[in-house]
C-alpha atoms as a PDB file:
ATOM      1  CA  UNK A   1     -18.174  35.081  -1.658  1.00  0.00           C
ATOM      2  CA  UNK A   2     -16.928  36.135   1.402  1.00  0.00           C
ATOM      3  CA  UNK A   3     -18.617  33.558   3.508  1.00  0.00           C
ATOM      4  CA  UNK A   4     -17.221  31.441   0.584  1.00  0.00           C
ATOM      5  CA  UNK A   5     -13.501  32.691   1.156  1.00  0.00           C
ATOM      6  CA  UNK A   6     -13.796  32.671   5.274  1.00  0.00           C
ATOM      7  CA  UNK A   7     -15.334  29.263   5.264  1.00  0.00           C
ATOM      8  CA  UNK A   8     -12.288  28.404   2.815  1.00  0.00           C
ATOM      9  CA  UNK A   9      -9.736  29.840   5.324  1.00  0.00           C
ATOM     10  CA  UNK A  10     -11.045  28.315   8.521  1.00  0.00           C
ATOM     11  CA  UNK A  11     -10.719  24.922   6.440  1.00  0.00           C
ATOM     12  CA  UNK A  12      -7.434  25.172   5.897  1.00  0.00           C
ATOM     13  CA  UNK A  13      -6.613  26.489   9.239  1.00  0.00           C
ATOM     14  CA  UNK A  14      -8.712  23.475  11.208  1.00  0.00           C
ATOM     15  CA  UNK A  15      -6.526  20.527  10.602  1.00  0.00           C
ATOM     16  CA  UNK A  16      -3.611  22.505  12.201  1.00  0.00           C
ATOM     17  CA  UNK A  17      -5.789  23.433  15.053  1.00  0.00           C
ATOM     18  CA  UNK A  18      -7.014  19.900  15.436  1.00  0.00           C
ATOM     19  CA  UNK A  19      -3.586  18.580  15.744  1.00  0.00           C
ATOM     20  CA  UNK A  20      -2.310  21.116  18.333  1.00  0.00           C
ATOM     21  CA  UNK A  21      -5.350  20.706  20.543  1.00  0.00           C
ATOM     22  CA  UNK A  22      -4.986  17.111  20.462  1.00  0.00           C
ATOM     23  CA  UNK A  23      -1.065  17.665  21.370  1.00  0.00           C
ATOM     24  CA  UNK A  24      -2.006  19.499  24.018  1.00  0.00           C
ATOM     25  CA  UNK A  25      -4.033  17.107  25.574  1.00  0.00           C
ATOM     26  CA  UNK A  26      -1.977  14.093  25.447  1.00  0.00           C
ATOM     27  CA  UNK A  27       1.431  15.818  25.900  1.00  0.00           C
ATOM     28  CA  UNK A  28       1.349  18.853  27.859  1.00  0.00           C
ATOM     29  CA  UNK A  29       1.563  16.960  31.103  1.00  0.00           C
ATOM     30  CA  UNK A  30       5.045  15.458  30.355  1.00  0.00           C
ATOM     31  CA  UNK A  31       6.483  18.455  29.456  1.00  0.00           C
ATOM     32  CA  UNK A  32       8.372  18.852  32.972  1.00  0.00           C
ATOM     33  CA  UNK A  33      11.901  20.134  33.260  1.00  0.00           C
ATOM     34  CA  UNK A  34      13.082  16.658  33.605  1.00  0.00           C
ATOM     35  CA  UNK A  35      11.148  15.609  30.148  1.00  0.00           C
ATOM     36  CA  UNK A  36      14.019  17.703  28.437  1.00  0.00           C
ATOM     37  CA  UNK A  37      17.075  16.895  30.705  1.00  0.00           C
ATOM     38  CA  UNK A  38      16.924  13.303  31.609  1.00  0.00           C
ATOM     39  CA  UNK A  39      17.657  10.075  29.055  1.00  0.00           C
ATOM     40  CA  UNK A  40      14.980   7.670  28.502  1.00  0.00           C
ATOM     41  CA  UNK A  41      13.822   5.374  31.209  1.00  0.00           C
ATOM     42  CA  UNK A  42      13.155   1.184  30.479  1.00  0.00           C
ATOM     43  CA  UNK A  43       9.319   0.503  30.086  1.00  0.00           C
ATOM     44  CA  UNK A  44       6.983   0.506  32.584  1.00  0.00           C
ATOM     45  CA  UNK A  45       9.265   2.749  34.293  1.00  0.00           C
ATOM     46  CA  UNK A  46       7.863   6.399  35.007  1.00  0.00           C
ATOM     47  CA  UNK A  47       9.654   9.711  34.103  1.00  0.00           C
ATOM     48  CA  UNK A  48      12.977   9.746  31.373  1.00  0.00           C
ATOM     49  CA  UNK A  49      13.036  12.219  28.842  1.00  0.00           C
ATOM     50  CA  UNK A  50      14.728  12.840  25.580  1.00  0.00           C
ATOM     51  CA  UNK A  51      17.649  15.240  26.144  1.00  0.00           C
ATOM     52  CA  UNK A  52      19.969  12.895  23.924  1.00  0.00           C
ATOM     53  CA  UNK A  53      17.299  12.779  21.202  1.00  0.00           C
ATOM     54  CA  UNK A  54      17.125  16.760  21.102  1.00  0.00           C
ATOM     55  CA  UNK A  55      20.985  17.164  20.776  1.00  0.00           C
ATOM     56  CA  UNK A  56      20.866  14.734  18.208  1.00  0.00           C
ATOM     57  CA  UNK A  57      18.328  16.641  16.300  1.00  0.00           C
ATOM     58  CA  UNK A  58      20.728  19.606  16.352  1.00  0.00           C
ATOM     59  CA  UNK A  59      23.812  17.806  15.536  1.00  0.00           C
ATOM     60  CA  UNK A  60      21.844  16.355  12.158  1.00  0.00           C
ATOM     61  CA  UNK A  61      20.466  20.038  11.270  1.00  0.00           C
ATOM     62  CA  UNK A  62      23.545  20.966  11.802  1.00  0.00           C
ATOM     63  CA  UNK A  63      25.438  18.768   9.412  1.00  0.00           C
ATOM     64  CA  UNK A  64      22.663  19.153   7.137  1.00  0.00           C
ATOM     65  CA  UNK A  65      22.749  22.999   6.946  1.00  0.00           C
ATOM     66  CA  UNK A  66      26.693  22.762   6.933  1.00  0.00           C
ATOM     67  CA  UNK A  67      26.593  20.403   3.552  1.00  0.00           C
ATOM     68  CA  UNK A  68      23.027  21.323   1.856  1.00  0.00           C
ATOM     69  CA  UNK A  69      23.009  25.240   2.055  1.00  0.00           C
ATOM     70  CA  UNK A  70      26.805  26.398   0.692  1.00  0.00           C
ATOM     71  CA  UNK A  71      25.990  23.742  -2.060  1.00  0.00           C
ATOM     72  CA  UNK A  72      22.369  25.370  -2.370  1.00  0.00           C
ATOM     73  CA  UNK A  73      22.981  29.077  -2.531  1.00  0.00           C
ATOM     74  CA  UNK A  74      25.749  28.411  -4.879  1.00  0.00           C
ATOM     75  CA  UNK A  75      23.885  26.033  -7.133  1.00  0.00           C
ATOM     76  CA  UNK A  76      20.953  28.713  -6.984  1.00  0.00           C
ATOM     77  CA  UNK A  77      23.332  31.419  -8.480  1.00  0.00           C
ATOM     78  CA  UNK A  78      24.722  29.960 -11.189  1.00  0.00           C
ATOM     79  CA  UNK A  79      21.089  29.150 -12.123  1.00  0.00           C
ATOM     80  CA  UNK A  80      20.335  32.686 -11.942  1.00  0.00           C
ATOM     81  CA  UNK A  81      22.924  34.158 -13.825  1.00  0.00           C
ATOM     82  CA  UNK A  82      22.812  31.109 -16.843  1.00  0.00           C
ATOM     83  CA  UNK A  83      19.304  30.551 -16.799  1.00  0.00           C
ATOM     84  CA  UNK A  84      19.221  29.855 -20.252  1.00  0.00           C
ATOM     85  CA  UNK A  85      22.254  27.326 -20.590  1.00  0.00           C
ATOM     86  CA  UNK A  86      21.580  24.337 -21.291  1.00  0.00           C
ATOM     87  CA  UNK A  87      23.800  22.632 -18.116  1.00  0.00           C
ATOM     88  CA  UNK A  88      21.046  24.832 -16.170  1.00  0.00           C
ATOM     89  CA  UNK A  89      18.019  23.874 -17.330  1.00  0.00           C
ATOM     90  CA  UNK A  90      19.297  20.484 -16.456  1.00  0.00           C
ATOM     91  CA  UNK A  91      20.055  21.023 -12.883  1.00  0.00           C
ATOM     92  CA  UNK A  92      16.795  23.307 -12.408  1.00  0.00           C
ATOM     93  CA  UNK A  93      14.924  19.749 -13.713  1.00  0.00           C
ATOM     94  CA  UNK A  94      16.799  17.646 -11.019  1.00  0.00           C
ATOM     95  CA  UNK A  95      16.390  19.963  -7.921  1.00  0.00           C
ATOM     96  CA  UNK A  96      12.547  20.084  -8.892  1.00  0.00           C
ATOM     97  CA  UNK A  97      12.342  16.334  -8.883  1.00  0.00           C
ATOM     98  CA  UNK A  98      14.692  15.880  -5.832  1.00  0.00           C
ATOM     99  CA  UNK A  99      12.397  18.189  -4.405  1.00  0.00           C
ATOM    100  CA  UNK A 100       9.257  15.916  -5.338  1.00  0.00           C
ATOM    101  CA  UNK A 101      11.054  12.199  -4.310  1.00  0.00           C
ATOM    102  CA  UNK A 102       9.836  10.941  -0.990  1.00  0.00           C
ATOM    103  CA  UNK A 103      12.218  11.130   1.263  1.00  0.00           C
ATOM    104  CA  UNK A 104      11.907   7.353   2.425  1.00  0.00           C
ATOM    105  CA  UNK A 105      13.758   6.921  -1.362  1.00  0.00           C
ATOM    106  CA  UNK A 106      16.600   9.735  -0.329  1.00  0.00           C
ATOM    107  CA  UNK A 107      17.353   7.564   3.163  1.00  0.00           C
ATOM    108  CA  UNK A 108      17.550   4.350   0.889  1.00  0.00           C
ATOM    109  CA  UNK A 109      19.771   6.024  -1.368  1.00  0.00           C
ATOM    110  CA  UNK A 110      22.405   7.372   1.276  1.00  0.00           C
ATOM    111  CA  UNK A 111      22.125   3.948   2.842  1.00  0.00           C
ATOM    112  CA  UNK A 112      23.486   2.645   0.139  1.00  0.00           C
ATOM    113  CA  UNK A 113      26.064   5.383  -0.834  1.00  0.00           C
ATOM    114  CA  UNK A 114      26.746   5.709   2.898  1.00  0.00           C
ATOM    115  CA  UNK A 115      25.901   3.532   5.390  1.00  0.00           C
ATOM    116  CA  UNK A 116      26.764   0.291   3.407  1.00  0.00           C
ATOM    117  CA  UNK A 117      30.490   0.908   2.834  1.00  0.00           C
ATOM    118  CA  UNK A 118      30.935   2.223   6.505  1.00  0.00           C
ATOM    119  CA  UNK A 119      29.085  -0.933   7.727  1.00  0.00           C
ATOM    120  CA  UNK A 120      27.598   1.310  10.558  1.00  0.00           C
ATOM    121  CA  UNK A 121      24.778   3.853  10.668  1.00  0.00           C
ATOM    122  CA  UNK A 122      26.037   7.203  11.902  1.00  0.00           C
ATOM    123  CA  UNK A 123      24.685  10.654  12.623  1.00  0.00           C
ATOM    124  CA  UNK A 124      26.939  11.923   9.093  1.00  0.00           C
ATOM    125  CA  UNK A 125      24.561   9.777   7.391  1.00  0.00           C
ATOM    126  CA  UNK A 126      21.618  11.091   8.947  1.00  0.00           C
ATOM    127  CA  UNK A 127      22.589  14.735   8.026  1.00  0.00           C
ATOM    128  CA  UNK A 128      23.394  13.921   4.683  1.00  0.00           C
ATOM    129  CA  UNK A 129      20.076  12.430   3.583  1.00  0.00           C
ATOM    130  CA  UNK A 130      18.186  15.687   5.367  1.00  0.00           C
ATOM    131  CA  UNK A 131      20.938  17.506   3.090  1.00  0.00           C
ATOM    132  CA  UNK A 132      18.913  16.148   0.351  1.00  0.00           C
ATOM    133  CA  UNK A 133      15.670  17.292   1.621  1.00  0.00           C
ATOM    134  CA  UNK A 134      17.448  20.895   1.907  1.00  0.00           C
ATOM    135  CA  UNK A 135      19.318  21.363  -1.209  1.00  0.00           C
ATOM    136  CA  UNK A 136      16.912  21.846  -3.868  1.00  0.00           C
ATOM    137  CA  UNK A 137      14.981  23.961  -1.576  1.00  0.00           C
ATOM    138  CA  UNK A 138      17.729  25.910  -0.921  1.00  0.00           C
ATOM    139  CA  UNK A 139      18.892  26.045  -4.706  1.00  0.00           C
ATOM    140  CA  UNK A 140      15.011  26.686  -6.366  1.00  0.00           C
ATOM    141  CA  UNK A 141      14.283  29.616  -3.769  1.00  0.00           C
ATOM    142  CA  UNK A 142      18.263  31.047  -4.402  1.00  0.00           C
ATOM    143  CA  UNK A 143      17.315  31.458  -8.076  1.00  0.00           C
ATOM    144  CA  UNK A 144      14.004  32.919  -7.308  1.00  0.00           C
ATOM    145  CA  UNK A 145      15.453  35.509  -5.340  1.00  0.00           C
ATOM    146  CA  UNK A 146      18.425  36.572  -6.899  1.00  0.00           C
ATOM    147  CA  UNK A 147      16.189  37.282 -10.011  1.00  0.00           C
ATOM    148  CA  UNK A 148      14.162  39.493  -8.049  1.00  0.00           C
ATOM    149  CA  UNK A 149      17.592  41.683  -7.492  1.00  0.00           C
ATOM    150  CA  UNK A 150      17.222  44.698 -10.314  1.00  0.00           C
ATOM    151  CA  UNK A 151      19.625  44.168 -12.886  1.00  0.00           C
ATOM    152  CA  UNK A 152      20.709  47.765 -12.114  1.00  0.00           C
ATOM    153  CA  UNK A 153      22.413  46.879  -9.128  1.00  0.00           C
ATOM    154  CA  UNK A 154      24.285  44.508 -11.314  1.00  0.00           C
ATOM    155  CA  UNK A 155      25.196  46.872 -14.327  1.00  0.00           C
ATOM    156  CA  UNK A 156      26.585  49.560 -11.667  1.00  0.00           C
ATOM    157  CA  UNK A 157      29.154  47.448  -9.879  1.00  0.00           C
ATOM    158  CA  UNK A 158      30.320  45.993 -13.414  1.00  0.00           C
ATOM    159  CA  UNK A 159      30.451  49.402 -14.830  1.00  0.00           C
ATOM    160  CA  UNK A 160      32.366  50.787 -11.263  1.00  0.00           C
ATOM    161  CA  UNK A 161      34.996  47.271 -12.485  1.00  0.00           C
ATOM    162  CA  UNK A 162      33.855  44.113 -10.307  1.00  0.00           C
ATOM    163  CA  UNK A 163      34.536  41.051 -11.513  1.00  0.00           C
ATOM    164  CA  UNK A 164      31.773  38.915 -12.206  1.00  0.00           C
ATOM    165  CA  UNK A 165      31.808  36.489  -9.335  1.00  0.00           C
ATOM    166  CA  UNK A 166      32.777  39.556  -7.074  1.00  0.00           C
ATOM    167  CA  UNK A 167      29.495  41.054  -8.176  1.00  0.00           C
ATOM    168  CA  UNK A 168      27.031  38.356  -7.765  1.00  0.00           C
ATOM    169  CA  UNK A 169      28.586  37.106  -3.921  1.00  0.00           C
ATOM    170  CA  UNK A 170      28.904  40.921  -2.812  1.00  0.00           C
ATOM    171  CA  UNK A 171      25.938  42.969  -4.531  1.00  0.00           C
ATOM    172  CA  UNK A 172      23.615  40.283  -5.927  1.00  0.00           C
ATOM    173  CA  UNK A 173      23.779  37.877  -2.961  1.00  0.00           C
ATOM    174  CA  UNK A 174      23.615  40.433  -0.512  1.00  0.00           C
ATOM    175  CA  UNK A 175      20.785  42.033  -1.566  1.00  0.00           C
ATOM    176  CA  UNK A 176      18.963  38.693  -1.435  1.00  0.00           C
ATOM    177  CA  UNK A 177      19.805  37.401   1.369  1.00  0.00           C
ATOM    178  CA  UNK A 178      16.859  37.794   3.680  1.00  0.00           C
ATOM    179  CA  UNK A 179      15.075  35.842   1.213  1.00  0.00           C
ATOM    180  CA  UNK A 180      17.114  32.837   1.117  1.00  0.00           C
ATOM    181  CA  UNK A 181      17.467  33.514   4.940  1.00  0.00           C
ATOM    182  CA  UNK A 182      13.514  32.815   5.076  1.00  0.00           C
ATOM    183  CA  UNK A 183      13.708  30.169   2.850  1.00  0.00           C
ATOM    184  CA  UNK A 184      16.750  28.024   4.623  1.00  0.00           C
ATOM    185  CA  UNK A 185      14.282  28.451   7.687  1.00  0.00           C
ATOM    186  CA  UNK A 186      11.797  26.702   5.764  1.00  0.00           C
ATOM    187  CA  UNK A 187      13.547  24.152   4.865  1.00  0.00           C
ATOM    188  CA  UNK A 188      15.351  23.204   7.811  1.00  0.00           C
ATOM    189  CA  UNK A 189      11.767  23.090   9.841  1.00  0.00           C
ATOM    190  CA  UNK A 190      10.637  20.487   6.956  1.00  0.00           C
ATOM    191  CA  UNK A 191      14.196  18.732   7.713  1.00  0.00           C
ATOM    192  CA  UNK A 192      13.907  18.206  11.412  1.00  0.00           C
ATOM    193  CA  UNK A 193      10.655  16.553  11.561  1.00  0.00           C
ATOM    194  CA  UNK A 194      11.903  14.095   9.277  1.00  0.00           C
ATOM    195  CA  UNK A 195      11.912  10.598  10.476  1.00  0.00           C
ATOM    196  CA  UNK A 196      12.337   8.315   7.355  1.00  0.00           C
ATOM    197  CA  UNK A 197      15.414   8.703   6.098  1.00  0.00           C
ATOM    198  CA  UNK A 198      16.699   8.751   9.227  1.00  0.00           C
ATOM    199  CA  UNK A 199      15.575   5.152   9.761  1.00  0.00           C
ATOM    200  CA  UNK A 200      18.376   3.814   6.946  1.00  0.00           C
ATOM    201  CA  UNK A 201      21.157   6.604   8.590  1.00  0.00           C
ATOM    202  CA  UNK A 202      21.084   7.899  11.970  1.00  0.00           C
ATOM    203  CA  UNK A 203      18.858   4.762  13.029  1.00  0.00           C
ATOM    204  CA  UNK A 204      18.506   5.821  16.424  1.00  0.00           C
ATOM    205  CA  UNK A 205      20.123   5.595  19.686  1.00  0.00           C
ATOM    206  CA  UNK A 206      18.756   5.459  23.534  1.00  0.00           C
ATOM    207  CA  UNK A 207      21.835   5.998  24.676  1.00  0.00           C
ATOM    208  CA  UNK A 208      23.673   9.682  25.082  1.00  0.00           C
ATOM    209  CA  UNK A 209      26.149   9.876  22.383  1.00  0.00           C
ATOM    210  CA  UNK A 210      27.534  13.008  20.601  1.00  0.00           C
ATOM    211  CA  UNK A 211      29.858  11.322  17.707  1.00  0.00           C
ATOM    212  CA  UNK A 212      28.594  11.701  14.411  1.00  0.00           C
ATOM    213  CA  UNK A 213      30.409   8.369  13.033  1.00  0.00           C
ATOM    214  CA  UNK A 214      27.835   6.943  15.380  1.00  0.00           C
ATOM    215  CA  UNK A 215      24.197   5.957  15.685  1.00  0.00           C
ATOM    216  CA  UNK A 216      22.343   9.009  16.793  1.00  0.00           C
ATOM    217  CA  UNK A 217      18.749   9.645  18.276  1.00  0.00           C
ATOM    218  CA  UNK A 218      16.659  12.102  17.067  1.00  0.00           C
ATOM    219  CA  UNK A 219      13.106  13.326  17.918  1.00  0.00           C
ATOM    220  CA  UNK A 220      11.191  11.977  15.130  1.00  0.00           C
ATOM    221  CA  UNK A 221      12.912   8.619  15.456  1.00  0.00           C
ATOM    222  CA  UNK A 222      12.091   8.756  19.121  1.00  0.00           C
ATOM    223  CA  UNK A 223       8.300   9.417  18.720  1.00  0.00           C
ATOM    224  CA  UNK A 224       8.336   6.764  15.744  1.00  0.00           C
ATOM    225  CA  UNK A 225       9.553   4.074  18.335  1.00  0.00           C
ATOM    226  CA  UNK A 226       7.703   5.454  20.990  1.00  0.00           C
ATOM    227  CA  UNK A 227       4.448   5.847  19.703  1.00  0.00           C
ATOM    228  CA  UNK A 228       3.999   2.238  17.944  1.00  0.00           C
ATOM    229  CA  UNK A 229       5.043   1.149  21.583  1.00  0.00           C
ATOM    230  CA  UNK A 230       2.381  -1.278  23.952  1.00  0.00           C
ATOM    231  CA  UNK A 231       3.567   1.116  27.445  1.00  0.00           C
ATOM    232  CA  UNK A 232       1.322   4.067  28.077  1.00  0.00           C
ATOM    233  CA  UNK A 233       5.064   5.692  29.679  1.00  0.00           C
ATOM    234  CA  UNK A 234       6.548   5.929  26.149  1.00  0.00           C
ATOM    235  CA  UNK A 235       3.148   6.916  24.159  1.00  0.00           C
ATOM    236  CA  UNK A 236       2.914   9.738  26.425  1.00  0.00           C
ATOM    237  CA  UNK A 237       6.395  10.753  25.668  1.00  0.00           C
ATOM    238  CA  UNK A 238       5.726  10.442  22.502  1.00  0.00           C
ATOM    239  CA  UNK A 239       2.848  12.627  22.223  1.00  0.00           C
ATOM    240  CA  UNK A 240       5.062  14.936  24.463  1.00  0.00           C
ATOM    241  CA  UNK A 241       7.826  14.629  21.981  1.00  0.00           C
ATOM    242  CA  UNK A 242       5.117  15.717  18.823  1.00  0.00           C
ATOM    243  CA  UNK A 243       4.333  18.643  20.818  1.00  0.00           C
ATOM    244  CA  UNK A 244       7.792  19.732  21.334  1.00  0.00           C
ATOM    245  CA  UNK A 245       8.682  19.273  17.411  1.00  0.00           C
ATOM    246  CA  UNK A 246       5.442  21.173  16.598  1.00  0.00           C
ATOM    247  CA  UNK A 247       6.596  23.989  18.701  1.00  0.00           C
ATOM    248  CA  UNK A 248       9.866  23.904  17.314  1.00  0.00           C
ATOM    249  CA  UNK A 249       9.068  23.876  13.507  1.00  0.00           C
ATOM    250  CA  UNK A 250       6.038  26.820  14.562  1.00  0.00           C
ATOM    251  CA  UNK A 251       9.240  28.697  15.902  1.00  0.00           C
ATOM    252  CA  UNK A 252      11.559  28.319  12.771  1.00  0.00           C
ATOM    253  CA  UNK A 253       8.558  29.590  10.636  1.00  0.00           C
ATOM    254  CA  UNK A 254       8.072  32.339  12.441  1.00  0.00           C
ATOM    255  CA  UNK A 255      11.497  33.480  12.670  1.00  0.00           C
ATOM    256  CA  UNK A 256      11.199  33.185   8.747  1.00  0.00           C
ATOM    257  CA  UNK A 257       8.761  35.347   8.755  1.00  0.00           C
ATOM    258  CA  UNK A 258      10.129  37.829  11.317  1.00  0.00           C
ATOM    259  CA  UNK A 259      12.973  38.054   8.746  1.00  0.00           C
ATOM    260  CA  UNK A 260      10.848  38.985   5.990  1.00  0.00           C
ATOM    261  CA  UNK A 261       8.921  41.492   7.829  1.00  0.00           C
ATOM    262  CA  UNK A 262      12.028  43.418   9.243  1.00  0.00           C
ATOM    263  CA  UNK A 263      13.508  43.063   5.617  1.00  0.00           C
ATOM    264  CA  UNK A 264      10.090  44.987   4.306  1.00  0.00           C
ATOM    265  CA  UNK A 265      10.411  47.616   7.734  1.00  0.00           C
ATOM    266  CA  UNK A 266      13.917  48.841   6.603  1.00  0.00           C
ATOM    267  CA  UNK A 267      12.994  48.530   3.317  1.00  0.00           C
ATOM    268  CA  UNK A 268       9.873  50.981   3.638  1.00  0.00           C
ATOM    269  CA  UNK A 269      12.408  53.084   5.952  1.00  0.00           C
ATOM    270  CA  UNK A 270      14.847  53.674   4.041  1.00  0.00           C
ATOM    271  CA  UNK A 271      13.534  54.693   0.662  1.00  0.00           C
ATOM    272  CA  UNK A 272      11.173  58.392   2.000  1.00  0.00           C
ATOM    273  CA  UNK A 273      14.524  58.987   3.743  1.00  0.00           C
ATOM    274  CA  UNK A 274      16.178  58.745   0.540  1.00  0.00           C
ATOM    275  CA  UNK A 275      13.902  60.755  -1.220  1.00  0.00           C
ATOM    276  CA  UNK A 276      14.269  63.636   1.189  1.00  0.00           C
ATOM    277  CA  UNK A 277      18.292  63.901   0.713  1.00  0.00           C
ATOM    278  CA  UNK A 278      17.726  63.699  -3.065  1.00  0.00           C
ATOM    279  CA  UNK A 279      14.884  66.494  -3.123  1.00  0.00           C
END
């Protein structure tokens, strides 16, 4: 069994190693200070980078966190605290089959709700369809941990005369934060390597631009166009481009889990120092 379990392990870990090694070898060489400074370059012409298709990565997280994760922790409370209503069961049903839909469908469907009435793609539209691919993350993993909090904690600052609301945004929601923290990580690394719903909304852009009522680049636009691409200049930048996503979603998780392990440090810390004062 435990061949059976290490056997198991290095199974799932080999894909992931595969892919990295791979990255390495095809990208590593382009990753030169001008890969991440410089705008792209016209085929067959050597060097160019992707500096405007990294700020336009941020810029798309960043609407997406600013719409998705408000809407998420909010959603996830009222969950939590009417579990049982019948308004809730309904909305926990959605956000697990939002959660499900390929996001190809969620890029049609801003495209239509967005994009078609502007008449232009822009980088709002972009951030709102990875807003879809947030919020029912967000809102599922909310509810999870804001059950977790002992109802104790609850039943004191009611007794002590909070309000409600006033109890579940400055007791309840506190105490879970670092989990919702770990879990907003997670799904903003699953949002920026997105590239299909950004093909109906942000669309891309090989020019610099910063406005989000605008066509915007983004990495996993730029290695879909560079990749299916007949110059060996772009495929390398596009393997390049992998890497540096790859490195960038690795970094997210791990900061997840740094938060969860310095949440479990204090945790662990606190508690024999509180049993010396009480003894």
């Amino acid at each position: 069994m435990t061949v059976l379990t290490w056997s198991a392990a290095a199974v799932a870990v080999a894909p992931l190693l595969l892919m990295l090694a791979q990255l390495l070898v095809n990208g590593v060489g382009q990753l030169t200070p001008t890969f991440f400074t410089r705008m792209p370059v016209p085929p067959g012409v050597r060097g160019g980078g992707v500096a405007n298709a990294i700020v336009g990565s941020m810029l798309l997280v960043a609407i997406a966190i600013t719409v998705a994760v408000p809407v998420g922790i909010g959603a996830g409370l009222y969950l939590a605290e009417h579990r049982r209503a019948r308004f809730a069961t309904m909305v926990r049903l959605l956000a697990d089959v939002l959660s499900g839909l390929p996001t190809i469908v969620l890029g049609i469907f801003i495209w239509e709700l967005v994009v078609r009435p502007s008449g232009h793609f822009s980088a709002w539209a972009g951030g709102m369809a990875l807003a879809l691919v947030v919020l029912p993350l967000v809102a599922r993993a909310t509810e999870e941990m804001v059950r977790l909090v002992p109802v104790s904690l609850s039943e004191a600052a009611l007794a002590l005369g909070f309000s409600r609301w006033r109890t579940a945004f400055t007791v309840v929601l506190r105490t879970a934060m670092p989990g919702i923290l770990t879990a907003v990580l997670i799904a903003v690394a699953r949002a920026a390597g997105e590239a299909a719903p950004l093909l109906f909304t942000a669309f891309g852009n090989p020019f610099w631009s910063t406005d989000p009522s605008r066509p915007i680049a983004a990495l996993p636009l730029q290695i879909y166009t560079y990749a299916q691409s007949p110059y060996d200049e772009w495929r390398a930048q596009a393997w390049a481009s992998a890497l540096l996503l790859l490195v960038l979603v690795a970094l997210i998780s791990a900061g997840a889990r740094a938060v969860v392990r310095t949440r479990a440090r204090l945790l662990t810390s606190v508690r024999p120092r509180a049993g010396r004062d009480h003894a």
